[in-house]
N, C-alpha and C. Protein backbone atom coordinates (compact mmCIF):
# COMPACT_ATOMS: atom_id res chain seq x y z
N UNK A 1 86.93 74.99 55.49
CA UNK A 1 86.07 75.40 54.41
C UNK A 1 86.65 74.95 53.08
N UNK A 2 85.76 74.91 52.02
CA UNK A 2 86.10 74.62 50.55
C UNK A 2 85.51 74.84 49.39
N UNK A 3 85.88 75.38 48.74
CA UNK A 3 84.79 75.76 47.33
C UNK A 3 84.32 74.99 46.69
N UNK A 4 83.14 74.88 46.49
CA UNK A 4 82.58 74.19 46.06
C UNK A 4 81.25 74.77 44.83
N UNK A 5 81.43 75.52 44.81
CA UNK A 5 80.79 76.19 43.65
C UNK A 5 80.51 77.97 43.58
N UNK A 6 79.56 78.65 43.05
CA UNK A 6 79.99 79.81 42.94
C UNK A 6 78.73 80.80 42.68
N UNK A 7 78.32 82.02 43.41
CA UNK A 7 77.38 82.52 42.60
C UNK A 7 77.63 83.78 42.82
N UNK A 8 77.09 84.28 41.16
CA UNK A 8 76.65 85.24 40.35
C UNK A 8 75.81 86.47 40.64
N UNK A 9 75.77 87.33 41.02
CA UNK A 9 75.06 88.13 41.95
C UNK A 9 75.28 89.71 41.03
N UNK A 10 74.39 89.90 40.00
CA UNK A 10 73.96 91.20 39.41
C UNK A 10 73.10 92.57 40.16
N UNK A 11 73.48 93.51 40.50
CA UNK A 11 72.54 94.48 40.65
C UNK A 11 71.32 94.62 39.67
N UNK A 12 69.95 94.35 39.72
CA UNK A 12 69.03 94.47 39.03
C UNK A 12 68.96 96.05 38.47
N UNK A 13 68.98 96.85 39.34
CA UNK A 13 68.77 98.73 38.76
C UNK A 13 69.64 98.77 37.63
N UNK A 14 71.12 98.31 37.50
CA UNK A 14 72.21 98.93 37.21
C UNK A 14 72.18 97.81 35.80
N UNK A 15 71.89 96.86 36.33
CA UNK A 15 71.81 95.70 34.52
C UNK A 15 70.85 96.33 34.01
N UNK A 16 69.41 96.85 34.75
CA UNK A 16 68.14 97.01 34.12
C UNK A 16 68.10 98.44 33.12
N UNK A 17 69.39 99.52 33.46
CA UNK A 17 69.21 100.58 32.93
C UNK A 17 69.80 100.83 31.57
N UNK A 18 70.58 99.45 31.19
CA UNK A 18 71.28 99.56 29.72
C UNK A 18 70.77 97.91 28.92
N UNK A 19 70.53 97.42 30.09
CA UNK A 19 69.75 96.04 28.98
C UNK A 19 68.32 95.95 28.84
N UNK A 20 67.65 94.94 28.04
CA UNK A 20 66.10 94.67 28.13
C UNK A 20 65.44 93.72 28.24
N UNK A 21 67.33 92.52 28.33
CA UNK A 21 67.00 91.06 28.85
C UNK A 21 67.69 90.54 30.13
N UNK A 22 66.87 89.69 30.63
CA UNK A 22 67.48 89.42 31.83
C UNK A 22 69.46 88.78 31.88
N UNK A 23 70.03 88.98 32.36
CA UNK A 23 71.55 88.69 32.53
C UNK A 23 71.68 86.86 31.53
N UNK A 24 72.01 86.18 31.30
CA UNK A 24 72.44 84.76 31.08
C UNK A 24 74.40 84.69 30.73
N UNK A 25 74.25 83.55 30.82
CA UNK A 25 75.81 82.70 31.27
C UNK A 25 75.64 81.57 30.34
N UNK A 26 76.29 81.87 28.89
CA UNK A 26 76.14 80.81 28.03
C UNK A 26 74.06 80.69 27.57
N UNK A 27 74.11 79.48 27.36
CA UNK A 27 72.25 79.62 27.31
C UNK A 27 71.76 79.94 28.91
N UNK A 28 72.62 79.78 29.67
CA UNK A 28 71.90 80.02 31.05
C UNK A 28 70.87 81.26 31.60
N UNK A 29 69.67 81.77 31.60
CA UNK A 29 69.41 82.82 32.11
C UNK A 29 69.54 82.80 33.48
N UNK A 30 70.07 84.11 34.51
CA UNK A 30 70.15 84.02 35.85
C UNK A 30 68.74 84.08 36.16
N UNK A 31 68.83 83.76 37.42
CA UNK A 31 67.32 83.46 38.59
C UNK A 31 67.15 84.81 38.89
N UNK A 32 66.07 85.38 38.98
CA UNK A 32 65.49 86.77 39.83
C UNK A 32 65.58 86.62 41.08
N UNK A 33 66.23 87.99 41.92
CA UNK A 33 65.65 87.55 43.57
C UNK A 33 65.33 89.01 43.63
N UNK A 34 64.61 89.00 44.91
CA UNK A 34 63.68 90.48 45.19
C UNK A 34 64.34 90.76 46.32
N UNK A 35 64.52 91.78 46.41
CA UNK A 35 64.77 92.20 48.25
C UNK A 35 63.56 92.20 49.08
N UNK A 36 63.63 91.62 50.50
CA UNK A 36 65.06 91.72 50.80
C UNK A 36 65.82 90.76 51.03
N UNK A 37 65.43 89.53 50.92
CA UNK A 37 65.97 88.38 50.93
C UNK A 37 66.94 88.03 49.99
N UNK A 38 67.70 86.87 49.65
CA UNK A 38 68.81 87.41 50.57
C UNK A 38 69.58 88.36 51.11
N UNK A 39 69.38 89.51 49.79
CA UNK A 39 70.34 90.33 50.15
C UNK A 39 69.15 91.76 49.81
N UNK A 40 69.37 93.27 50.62
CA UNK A 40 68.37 94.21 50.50
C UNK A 40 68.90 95.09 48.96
N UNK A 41 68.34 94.48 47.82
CA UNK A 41 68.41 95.29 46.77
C UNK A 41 68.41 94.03 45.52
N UNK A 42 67.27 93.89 44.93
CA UNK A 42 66.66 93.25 44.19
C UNK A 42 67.76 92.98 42.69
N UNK A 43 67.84 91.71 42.67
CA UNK A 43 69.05 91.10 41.62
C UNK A 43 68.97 90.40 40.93
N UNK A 44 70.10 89.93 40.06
CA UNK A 44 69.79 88.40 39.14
C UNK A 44 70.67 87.73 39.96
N UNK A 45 70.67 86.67 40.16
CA UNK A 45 71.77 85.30 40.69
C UNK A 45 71.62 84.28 39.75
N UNK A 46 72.87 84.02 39.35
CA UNK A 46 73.21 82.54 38.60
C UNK A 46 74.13 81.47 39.90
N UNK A 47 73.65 80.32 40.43
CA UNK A 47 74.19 79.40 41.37
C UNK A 47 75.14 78.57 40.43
N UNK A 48 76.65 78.44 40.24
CA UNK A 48 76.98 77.24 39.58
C UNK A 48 77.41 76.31 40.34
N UNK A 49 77.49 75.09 40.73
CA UNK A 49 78.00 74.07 41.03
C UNK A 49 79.17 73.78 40.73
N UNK A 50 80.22 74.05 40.74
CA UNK A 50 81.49 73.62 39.81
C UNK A 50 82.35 72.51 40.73
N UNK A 51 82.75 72.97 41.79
CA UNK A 51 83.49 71.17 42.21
C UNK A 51 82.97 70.46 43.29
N UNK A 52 81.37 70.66 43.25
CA UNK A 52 80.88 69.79 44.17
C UNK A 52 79.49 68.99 43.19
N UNK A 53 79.29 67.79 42.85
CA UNK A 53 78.53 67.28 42.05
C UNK A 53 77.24 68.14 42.61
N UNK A 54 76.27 68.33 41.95
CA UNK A 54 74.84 68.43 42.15
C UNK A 54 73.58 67.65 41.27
N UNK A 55 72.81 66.87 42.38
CA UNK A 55 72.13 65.97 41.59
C UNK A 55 70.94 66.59 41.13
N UNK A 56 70.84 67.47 41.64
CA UNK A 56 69.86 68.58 40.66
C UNK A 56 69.78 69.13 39.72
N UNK A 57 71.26 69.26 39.68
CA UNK A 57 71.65 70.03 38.34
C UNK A 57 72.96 70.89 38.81
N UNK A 58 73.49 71.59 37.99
CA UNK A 58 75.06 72.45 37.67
C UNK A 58 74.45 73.55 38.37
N UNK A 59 73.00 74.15 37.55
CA UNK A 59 72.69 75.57 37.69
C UNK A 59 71.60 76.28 38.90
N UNK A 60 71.29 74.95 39.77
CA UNK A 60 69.90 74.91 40.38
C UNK A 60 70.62 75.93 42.21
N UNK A 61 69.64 76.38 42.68
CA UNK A 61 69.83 77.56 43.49
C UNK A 61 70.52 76.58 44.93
N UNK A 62 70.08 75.14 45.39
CA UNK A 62 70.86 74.75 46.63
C UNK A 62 70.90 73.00 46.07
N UNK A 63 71.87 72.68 46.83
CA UNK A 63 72.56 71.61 46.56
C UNK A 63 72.68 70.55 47.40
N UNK A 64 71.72 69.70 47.35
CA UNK A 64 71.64 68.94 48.98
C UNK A 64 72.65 68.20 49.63
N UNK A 65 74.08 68.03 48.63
CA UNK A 65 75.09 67.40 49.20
C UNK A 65 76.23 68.11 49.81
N UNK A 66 75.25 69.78 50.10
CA UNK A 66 76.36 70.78 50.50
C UNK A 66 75.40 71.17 51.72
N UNK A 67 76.34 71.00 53.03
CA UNK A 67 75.73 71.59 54.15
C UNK A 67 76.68 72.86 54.52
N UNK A 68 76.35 73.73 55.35
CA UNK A 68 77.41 74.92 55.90
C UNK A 68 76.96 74.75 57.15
N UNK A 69 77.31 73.42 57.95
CA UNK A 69 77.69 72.96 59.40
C UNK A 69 78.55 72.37 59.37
């Protein structure tokens, strides 16, 4: 295995009860996800790319030059 980048994973209830904007990382705003996918309890996720290039972009949710086989 190897790192290859990194994500960001906010509780939505617990950000939502003292802020009124969604989470961001620099200008970045994080992505919404709903439960229950991926995970059962509805969140923000920021995906970064950091030592694996992405031709999509740094911040984009999957990375086609990264497999987990």
């Amino acid at each position: 295995m190897k790192l290859v980048g990194v994500e960001f994973v906010v509780v939505s209830a617990a950000w939502d009860a003292h802020h009124t904007m969604i989470p961001y990382f620099g200008t970045q705003i994080f992505d919404i996800a709903l439960a229950p996918a991926p995970l059962p309890f509805d969140n923000y996720q920021l995906h970064v790319w950091v030592w694996r290039h992405n031709p999509s972009g740094i911040f984009t949710k999957f990375n086609p030059r990264v497999s987990c086989l």
